[in-house]
C-alpha atoms as a PDB file:
ATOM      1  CA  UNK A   1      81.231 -58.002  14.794  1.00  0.00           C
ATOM      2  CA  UNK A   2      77.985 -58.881  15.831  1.00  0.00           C
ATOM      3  CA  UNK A   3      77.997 -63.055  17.576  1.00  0.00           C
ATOM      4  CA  UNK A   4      74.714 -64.840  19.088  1.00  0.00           C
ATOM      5  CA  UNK A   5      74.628 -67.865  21.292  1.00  0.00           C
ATOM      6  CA  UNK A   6      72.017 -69.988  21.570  1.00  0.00           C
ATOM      7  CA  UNK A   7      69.992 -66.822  21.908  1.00  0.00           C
ATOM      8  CA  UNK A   8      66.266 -67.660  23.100  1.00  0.00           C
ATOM      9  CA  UNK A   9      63.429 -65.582  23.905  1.00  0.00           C
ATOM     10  CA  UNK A  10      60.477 -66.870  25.287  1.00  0.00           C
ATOM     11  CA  UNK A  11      56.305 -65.392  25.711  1.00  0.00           C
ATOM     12  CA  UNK A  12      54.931 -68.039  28.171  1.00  0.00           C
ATOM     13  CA  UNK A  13      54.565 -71.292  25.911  1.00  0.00           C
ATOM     14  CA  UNK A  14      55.659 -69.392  22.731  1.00  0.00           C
ATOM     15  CA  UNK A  15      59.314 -69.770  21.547  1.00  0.00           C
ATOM     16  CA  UNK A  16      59.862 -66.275  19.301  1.00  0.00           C
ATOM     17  CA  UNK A  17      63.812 -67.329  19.363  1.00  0.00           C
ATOM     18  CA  UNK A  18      64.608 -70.532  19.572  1.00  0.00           C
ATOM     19  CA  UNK A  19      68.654 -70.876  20.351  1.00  0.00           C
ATOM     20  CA  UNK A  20      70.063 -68.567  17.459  1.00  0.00           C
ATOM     21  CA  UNK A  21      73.381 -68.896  17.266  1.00  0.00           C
ATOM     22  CA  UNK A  22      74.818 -66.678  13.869  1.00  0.00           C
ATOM     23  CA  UNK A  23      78.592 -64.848  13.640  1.00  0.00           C
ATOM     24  CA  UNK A  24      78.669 -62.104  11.511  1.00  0.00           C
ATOM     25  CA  UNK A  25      82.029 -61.248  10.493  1.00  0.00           C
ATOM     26  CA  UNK A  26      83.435 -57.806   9.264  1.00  0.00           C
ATOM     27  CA  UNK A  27      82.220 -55.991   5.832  1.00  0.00           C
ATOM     28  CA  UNK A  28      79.321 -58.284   5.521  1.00  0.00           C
ATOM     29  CA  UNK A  29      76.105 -57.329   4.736  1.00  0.00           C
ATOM     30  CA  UNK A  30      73.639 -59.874   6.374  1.00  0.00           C
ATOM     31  CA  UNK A  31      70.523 -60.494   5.892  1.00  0.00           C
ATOM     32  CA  UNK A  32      67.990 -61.878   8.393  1.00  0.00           C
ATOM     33  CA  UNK A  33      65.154 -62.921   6.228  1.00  0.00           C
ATOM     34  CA  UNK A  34      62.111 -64.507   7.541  1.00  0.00           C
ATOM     35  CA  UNK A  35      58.317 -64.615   7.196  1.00  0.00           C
ATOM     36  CA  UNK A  36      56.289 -61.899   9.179  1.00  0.00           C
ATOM     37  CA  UNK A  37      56.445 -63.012  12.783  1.00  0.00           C
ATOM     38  CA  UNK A  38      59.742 -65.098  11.894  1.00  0.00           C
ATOM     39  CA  UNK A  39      61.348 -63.619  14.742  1.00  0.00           C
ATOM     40  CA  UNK A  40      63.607 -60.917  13.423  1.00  0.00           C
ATOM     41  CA  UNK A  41      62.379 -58.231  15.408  1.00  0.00           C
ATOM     42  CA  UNK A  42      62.889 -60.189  18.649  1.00  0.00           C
ATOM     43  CA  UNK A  43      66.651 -60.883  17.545  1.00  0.00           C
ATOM     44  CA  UNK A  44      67.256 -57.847  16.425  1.00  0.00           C
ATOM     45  CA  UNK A  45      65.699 -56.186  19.919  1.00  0.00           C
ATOM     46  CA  UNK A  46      67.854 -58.286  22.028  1.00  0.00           C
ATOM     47  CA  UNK A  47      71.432 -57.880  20.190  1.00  0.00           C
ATOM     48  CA  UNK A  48      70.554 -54.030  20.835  1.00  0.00           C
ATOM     49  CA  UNK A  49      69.978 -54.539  24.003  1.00  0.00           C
ATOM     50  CA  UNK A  50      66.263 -53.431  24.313  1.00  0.00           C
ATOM     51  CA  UNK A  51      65.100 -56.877  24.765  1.00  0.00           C
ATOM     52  CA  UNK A  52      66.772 -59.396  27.593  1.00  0.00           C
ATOM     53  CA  UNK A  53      66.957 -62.812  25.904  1.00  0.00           C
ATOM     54  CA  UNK A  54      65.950 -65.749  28.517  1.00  0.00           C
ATOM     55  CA  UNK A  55      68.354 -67.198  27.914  1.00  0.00           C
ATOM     56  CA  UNK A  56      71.561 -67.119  25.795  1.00  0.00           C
ATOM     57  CA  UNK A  57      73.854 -64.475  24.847  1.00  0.00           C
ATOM     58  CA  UNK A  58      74.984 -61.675  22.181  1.00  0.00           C
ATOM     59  CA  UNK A  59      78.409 -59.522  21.460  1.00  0.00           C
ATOM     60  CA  UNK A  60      78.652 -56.719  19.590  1.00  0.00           C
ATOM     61  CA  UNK A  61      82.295 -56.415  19.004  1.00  0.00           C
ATOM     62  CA  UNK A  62      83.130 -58.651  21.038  1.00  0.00           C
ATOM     63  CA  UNK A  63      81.287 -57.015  24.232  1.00  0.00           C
ATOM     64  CA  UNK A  64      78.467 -58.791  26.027  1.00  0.00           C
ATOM     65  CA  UNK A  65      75.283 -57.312  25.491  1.00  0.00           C
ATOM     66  CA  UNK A  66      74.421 -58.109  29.225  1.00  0.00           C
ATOM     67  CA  UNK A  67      77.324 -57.753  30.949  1.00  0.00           C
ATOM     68  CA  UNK A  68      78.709 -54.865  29.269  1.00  0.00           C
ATOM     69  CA  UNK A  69      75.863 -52.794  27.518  1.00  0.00           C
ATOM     70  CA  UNK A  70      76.674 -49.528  26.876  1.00  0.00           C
ATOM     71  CA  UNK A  71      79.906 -50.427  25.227  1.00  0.00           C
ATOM     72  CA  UNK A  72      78.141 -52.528  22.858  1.00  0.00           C
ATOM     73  CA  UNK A  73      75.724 -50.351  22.299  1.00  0.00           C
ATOM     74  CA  UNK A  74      78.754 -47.580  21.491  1.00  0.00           C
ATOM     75  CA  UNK A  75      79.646 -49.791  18.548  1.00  0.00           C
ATOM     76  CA  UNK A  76      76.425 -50.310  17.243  1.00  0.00           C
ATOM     77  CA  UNK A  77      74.088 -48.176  15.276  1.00  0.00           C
ATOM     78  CA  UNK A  78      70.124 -49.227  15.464  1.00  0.00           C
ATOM     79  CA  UNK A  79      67.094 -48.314  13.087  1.00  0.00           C
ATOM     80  CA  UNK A  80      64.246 -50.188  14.509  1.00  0.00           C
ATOM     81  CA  UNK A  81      61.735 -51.021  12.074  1.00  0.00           C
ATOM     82  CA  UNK A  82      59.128 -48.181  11.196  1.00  0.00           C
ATOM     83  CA  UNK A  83      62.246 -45.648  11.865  1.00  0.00           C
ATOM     84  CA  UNK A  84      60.613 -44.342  15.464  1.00  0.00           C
ATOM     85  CA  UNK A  85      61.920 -40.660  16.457  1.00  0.00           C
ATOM     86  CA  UNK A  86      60.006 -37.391  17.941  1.00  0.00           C
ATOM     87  CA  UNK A  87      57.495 -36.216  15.554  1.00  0.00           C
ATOM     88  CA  UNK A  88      56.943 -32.806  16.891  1.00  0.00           C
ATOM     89  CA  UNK A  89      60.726 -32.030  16.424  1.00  0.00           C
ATOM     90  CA  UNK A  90      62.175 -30.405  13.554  1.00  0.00           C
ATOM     91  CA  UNK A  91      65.652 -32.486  12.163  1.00  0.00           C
ATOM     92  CA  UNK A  92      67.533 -30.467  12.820  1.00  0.00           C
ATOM     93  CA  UNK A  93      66.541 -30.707  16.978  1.00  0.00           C
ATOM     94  CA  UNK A  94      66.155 -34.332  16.556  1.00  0.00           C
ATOM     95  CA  UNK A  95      69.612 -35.213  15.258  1.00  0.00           C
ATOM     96  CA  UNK A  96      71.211 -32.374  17.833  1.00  0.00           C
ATOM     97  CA  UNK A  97      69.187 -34.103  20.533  1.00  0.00           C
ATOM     98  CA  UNK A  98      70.818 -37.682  19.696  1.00  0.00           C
ATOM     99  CA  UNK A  99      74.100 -36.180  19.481  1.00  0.00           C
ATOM    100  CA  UNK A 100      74.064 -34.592  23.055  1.00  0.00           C
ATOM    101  CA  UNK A 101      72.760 -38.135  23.911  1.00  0.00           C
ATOM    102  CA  UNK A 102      75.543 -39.649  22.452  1.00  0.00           C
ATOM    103  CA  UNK A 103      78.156 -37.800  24.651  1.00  0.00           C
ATOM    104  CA  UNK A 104      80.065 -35.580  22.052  1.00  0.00           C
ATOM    105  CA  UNK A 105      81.427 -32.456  23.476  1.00  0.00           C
ATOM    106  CA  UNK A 106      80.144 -29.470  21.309  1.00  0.00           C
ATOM    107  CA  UNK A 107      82.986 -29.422  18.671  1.00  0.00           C
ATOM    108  CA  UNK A 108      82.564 -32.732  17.806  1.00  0.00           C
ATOM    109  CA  UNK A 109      79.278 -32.741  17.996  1.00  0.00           C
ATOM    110  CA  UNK A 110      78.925 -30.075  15.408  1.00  0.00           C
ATOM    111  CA  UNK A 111      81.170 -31.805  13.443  1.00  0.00           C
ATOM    112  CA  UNK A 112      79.116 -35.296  13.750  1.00  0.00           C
ATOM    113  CA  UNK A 113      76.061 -33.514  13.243  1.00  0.00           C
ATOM    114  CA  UNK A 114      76.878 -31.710  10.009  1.00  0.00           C
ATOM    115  CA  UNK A 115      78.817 -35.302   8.237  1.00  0.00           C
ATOM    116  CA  UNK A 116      75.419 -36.929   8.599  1.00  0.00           C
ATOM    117  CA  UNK A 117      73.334 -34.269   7.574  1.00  0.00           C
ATOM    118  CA  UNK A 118      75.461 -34.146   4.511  1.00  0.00           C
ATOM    119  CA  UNK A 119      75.999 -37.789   3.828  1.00  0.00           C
ATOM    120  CA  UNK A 120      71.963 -38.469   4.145  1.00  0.00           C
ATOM    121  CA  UNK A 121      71.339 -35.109   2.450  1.00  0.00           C
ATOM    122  CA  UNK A 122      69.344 -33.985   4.932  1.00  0.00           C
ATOM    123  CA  UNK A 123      69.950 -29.830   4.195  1.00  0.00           C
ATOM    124  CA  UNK A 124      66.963 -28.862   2.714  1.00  0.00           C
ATOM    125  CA  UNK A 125      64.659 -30.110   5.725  1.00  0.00           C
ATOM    126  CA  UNK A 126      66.468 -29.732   9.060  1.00  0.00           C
ATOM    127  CA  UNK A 127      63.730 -27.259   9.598  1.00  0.00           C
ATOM    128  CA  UNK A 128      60.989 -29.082   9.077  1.00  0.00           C
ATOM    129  CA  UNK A 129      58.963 -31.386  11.787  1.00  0.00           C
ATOM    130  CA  UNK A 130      59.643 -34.745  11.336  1.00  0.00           C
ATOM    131  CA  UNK A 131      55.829 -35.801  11.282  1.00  0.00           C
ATOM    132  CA  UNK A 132      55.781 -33.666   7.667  1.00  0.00           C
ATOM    133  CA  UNK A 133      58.342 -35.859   6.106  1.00  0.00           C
ATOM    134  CA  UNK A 134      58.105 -38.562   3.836  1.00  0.00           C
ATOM    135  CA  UNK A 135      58.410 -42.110   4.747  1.00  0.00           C
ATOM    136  CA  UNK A 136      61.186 -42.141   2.346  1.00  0.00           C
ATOM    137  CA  UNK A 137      63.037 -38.764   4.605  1.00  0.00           C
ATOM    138  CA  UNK A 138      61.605 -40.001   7.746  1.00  0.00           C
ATOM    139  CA  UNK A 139      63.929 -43.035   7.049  1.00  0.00           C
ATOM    140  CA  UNK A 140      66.821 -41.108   6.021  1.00  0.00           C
ATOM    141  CA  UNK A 141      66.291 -39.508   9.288  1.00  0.00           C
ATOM    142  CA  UNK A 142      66.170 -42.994  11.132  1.00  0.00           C
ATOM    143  CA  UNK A 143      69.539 -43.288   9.580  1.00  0.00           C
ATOM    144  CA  UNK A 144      71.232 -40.540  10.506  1.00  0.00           C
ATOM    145  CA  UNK A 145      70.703 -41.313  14.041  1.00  0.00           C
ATOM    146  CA  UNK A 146      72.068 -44.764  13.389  1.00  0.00           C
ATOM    147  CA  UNK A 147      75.399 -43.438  12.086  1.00  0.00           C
ATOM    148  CA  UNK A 148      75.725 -39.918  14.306  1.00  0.00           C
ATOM    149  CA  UNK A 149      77.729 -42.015  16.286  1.00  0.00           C
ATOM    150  CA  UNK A 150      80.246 -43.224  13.687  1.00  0.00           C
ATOM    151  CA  UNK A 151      79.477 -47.066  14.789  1.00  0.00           C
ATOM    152  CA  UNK A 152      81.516 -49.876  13.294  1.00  0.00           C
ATOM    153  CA  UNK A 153      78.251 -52.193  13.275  1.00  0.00           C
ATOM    154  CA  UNK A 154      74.800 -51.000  11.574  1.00  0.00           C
ATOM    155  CA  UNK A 155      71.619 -53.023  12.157  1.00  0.00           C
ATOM    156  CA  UNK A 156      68.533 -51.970  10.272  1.00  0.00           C
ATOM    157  CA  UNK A 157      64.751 -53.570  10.836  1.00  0.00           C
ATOM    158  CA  UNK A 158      62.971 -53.519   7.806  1.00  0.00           C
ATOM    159  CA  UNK A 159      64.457 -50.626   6.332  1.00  0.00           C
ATOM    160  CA  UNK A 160      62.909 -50.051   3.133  1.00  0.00           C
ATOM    161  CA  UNK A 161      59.261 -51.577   3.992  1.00  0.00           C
ATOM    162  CA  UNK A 162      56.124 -49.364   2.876  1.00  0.00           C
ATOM    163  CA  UNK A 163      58.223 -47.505   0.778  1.00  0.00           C
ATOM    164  CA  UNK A 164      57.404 -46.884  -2.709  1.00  0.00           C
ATOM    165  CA  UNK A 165      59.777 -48.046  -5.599  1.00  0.00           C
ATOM    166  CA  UNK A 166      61.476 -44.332  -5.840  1.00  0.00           C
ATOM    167  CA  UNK A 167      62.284 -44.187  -2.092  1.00  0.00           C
ATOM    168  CA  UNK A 168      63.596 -47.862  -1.876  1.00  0.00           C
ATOM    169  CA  UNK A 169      65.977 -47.271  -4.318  1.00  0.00           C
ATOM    170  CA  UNK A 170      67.114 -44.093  -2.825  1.00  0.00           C
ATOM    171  CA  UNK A 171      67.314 -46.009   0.748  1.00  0.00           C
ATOM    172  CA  UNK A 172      68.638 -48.983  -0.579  1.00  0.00           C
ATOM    173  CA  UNK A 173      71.530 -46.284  -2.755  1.00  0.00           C
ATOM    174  CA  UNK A 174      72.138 -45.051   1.061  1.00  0.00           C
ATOM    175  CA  UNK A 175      72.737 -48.721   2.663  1.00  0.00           C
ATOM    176  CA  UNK A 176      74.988 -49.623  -0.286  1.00  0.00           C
ATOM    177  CA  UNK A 177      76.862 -46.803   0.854  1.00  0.00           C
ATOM    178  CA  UNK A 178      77.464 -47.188   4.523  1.00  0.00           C
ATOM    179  CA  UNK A 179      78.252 -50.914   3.808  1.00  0.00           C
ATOM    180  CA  UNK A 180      81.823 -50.202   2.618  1.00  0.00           C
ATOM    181  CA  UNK A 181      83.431 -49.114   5.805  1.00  0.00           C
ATOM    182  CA  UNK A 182      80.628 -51.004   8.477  1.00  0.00           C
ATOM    183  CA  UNK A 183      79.042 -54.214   8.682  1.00  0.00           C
ATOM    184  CA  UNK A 184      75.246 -54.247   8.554  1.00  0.00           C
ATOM    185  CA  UNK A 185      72.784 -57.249   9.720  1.00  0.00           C
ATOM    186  CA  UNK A 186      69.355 -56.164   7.547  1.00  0.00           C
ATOM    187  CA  UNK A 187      65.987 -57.680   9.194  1.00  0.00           C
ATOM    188  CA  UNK A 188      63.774 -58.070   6.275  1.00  0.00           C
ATOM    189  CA  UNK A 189      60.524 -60.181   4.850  1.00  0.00           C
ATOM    190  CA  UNK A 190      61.409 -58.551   1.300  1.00  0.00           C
ATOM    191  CA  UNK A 191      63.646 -61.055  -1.326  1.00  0.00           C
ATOM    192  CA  UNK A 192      64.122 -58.334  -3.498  1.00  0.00           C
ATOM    193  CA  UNK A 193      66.329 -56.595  -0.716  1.00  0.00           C
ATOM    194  CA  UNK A 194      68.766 -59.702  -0.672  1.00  0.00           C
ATOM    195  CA  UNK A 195      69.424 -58.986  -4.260  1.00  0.00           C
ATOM    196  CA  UNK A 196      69.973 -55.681  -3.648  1.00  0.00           C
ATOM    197  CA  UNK A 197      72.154 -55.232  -0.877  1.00  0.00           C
ATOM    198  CA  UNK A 198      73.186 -58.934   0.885  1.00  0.00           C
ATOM    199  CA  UNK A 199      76.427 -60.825   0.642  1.00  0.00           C
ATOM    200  CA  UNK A 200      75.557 -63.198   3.080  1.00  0.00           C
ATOM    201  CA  UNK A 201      71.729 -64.571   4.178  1.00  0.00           C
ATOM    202  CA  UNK A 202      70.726 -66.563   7.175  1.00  0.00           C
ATOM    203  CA  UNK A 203      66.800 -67.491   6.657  1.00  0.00           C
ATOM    204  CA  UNK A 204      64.665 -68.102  10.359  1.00  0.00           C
ATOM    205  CA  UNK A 205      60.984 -69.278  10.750  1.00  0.00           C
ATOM    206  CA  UNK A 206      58.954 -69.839  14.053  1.00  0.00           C
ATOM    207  CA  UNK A 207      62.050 -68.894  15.755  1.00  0.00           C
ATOM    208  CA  UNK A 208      64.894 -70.900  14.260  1.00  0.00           C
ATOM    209  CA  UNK A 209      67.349 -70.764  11.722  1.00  0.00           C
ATOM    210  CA  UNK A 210      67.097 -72.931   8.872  1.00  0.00           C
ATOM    211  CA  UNK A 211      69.644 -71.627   6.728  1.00  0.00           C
ATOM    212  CA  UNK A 212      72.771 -69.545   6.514  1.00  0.00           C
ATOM    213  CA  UNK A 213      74.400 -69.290   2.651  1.00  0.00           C
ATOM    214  CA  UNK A 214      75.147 -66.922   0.105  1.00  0.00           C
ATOM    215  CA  UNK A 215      72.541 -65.325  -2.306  1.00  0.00           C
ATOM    216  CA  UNK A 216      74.105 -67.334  -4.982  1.00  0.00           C
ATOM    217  CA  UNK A 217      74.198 -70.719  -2.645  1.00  0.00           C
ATOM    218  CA  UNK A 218      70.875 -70.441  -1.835  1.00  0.00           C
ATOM    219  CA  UNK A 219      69.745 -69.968  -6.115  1.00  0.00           C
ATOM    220  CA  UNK A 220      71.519 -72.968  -6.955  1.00  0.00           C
ATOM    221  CA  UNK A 221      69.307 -75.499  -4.689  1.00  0.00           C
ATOM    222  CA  UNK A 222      66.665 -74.122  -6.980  1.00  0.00           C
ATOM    223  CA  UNK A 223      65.326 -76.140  -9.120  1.00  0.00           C
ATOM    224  CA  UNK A 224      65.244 -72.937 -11.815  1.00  0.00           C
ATOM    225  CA  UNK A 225      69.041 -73.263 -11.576  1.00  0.00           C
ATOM    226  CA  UNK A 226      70.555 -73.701 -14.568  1.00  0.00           C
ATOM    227  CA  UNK A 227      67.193 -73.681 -16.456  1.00  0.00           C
ATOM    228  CA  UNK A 228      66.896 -72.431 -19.968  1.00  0.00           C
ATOM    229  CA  UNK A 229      63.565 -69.831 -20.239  1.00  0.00           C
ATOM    230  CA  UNK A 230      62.404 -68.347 -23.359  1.00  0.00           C
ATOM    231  CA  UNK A 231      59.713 -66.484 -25.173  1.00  0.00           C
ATOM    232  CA  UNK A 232      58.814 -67.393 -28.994  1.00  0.00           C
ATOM    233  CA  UNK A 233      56.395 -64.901 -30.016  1.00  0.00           C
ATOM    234  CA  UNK A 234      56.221 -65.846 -34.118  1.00  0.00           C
ATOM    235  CA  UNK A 235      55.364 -69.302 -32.899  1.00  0.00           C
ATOM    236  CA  UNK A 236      56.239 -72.446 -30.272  1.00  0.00           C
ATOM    237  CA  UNK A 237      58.047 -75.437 -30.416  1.00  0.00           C
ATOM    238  CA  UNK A 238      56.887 -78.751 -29.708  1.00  0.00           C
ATOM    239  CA  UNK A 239      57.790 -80.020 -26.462  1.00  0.00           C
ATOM    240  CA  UNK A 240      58.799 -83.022 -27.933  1.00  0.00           C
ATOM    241  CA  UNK A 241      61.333 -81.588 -29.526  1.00  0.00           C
ATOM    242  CA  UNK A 242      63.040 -80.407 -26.926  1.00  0.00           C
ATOM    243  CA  UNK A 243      62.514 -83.355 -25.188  1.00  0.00           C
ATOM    244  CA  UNK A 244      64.795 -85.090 -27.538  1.00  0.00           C
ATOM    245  CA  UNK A 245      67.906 -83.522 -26.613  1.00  0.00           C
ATOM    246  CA  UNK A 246      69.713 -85.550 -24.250  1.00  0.00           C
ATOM    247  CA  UNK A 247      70.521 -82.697 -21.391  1.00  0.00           C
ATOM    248  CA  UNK A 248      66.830 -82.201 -21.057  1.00  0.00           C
ATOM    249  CA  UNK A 249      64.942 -83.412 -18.024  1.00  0.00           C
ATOM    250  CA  UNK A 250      61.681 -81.678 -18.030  1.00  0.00           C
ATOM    251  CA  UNK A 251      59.973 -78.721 -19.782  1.00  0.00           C
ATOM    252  CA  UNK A 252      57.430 -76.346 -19.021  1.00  0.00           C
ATOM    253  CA  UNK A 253      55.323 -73.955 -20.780  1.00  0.00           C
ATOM    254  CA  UNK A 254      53.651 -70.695 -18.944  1.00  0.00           C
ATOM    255  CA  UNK A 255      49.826 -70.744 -19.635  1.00  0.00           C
ATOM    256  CA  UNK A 256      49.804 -66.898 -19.267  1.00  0.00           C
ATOM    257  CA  UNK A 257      51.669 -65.768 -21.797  1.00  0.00           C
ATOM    258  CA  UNK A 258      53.592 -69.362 -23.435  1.00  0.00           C
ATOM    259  CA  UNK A 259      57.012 -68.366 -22.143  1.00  0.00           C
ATOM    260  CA  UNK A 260      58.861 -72.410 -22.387  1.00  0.00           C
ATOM    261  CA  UNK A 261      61.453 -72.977 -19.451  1.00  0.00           C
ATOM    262  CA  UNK A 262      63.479 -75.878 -19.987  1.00  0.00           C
ATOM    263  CA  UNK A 263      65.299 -77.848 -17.121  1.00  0.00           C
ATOM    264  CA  UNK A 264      68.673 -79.568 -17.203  1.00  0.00           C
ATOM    265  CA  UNK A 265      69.116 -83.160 -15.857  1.00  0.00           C
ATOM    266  CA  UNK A 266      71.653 -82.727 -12.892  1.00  0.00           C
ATOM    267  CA  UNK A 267      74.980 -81.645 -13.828  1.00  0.00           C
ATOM    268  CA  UNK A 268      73.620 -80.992 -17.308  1.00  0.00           C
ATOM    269  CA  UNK A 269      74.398 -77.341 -18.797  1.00  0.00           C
ATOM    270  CA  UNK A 270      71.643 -77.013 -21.736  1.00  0.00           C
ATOM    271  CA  UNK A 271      71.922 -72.939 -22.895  1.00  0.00           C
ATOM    272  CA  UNK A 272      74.224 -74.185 -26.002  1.00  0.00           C
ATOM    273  CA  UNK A 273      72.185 -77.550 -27.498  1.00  0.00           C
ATOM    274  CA  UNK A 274      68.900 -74.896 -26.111  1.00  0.00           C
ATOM    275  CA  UNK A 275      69.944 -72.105 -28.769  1.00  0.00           C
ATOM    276  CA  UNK A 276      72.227 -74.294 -30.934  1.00  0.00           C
ATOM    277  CA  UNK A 277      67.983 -76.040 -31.688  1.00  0.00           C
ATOM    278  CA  UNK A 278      66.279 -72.920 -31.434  1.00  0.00           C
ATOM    279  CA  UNK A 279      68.576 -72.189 -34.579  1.00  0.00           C
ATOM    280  CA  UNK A 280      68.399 -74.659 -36.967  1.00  0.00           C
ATOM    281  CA  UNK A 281      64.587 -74.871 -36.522  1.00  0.00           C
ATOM    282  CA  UNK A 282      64.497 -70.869 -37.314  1.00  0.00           C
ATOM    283  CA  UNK A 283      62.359 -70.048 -34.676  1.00  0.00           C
ATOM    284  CA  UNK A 284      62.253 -65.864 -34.263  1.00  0.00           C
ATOM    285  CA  UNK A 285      63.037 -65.671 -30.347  1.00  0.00           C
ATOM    286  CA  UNK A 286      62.837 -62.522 -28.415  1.00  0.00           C
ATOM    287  CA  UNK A 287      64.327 -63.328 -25.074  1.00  0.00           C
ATOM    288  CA  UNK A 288      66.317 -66.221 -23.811  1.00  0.00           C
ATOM    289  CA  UNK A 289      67.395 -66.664 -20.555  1.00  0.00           C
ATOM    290  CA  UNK A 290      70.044 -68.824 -18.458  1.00  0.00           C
ATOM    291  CA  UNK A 291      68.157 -69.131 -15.091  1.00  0.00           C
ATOM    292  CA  UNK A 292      70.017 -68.386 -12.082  1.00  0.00           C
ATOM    293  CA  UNK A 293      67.971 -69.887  -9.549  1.00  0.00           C
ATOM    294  CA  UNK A 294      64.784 -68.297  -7.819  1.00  0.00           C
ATOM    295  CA  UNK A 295      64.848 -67.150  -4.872  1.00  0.00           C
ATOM    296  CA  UNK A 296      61.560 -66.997  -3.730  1.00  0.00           C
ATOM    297  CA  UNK A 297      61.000 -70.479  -4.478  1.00  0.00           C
ATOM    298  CA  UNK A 298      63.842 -71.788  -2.276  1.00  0.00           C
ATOM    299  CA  UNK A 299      62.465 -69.540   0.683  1.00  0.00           C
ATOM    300  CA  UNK A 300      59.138 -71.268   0.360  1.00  0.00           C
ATOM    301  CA  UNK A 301      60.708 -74.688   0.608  1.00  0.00           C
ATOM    302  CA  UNK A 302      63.043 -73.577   3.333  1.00  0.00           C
ATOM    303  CA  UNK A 303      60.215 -72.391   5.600  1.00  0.00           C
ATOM    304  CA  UNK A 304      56.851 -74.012   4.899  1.00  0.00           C
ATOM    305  CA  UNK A 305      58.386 -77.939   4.289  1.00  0.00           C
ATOM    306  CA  UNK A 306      59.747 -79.628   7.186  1.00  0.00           C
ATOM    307  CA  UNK A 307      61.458 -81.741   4.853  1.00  0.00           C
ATOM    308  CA  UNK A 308      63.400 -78.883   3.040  1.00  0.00           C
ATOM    309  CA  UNK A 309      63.949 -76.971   5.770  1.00  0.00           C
ATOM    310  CA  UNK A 310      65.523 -80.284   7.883  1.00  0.00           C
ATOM    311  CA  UNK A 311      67.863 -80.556   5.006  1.00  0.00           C
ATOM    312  CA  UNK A 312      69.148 -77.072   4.782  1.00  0.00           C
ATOM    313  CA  UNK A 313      69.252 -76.924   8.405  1.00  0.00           C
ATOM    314  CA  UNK A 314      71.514 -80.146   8.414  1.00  0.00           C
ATOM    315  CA  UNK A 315      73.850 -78.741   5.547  1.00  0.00           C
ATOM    316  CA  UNK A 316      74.940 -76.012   8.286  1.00  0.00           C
ATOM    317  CA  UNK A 317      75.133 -78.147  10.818  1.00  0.00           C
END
């Protein structure tokens, strides 16, 4: 649905993209995740076809960008990051404006306009100018030019940033969705959105990709996975004691507020001999917790070390 090869985009001496080559294939939800000024934006500008690459090329269903733009751009729905559109409009001229752009004769244009006005539950403000709106509406907005079209491809820069908690999870509601009958390539610097809405992550930095797994791949090379974290409020336990069952490889203990996380040697599972201990020493625990892996922690690794991020990189190779 949407292919990149060896996609590069050069300033002068500075590499923004440097030879991207990803595949994304149909109903996934990808996300491009990267540190600010990873080079999502760039990507995302040139598989749209508002950016030529300088070298390198992308399809969007299977049409070249270059060579054949406008039916690429057909199949593809775009909300740049920020969600850009003509204040001074109301929504209701905005989103009849992108429809006329979009070709539709006037039947189906009224028909267009009215399934996305429904489906983003845009009624109440089609009157209002769209420099009144909320971020969280002005996004919804954003969207609804994305989709007027119907496109079998959705690709969404930083969709949910500057939001507040309420309108991510209303945006986020919206993406989830749209992702059962499209596939969608999310640009974001937020981990919290790959929880939320990814099936699939590729991770860039300074240009290139250094990873492409799963949410869940990319958990278990932490070295959280498969940790054992819990709080003991009516007392602790000595480390030592927990040091003396065999699975254990290392413990810590939180100096904040004395939550103990306990780590499994490799291939070691310890939640059972964990709470199996915790029992017949009677300690009153409120929370235990089988770690799945953190993601932050892995992103770190993957883009600040050289040495973490050669490895990953190598594992796609």
């Amino acid at each position: 649905m949407i292919e990149t090869d060896r996609l590069t985009r050069c300033y002068g001496s500075l590499t923004a993209v440097d030879a991207l080559s990803l595949c994304v294939e149909p109903g996934q939800v990808l996300g491009l995740l990267g540190p600010n000024g990873a080079g999502k934006t760039t990507a995302m500008r040139m598989i749209s076809g508002f950016l030529a690459p300088t070298s390198g090329t992308a399809r969007v269903c299977g049409y070249d960008v270059g060579r054949e733009p406008l039916k690429a751009r057909r199949a593809l729905g775009y909300l740049p990051e920020g969600a850009p559109s003509y204040g001074e409009m109301t929504v209701r001229e905005f989103l009849r404006f992108i429809v006329r752009m979009r070709g539709f004769s006037q039947d189906a244009g009224y028909r267009r306009f009215h399934a996305v006005v429904q489906q983003l539950q845009l009624e109440d403000v089609l009157g209002v100018s769209i420099d009144s709106l909320s971020k969280g509406l002005r996004r919804r907005v954003g969207l609804a030019q994305a989709i007027v079209h119907d496109p079998p491809v959705l690709m969404l820069d930083e969709p949910t940033d500057g939001l507040d908690p309420n309108q991510k999870h209303a945006v986020r509601q919206l993406i989830d969705m749209m992702a059962r009958d499209r596939t969608i390539l999310i640009s974001t610097h937020l981990l919290e959105e790959v929880h939320a809405l990814c099936n699939r992550v590729v991770i860039i930095a300074r240009g290139k990709l250094l990873a492409d797994a799963t949410p869940a791949e990319l958990e278990a090379r932490s070295r959280y996975h498969g940790a054992v974290s819990f709080s003991a409020p009516g007392g602790g336990m000595s480390q030592e004691m927990l040091g003396r069952l065999p699975q254990v490889a290392a413990i810590e203990v939180d100096p904040l507020d004395g939550r103990i996380t306990v780590f499994p040697k490799p291939g070691e599972r310890i939640l059972d001999a964990v709470e199996t201990l915790l029992r017949e020493q009677g300690l009153e625990v409120s929370e235990i917790q089988l770690e799945r892996g953190r993601l932050d922690e892995v992103f770190r690794q993957i883009t600040t070390g050289s040495e973490h991020a050669d490895r990953y990189a190598g594992a796609q190779a």
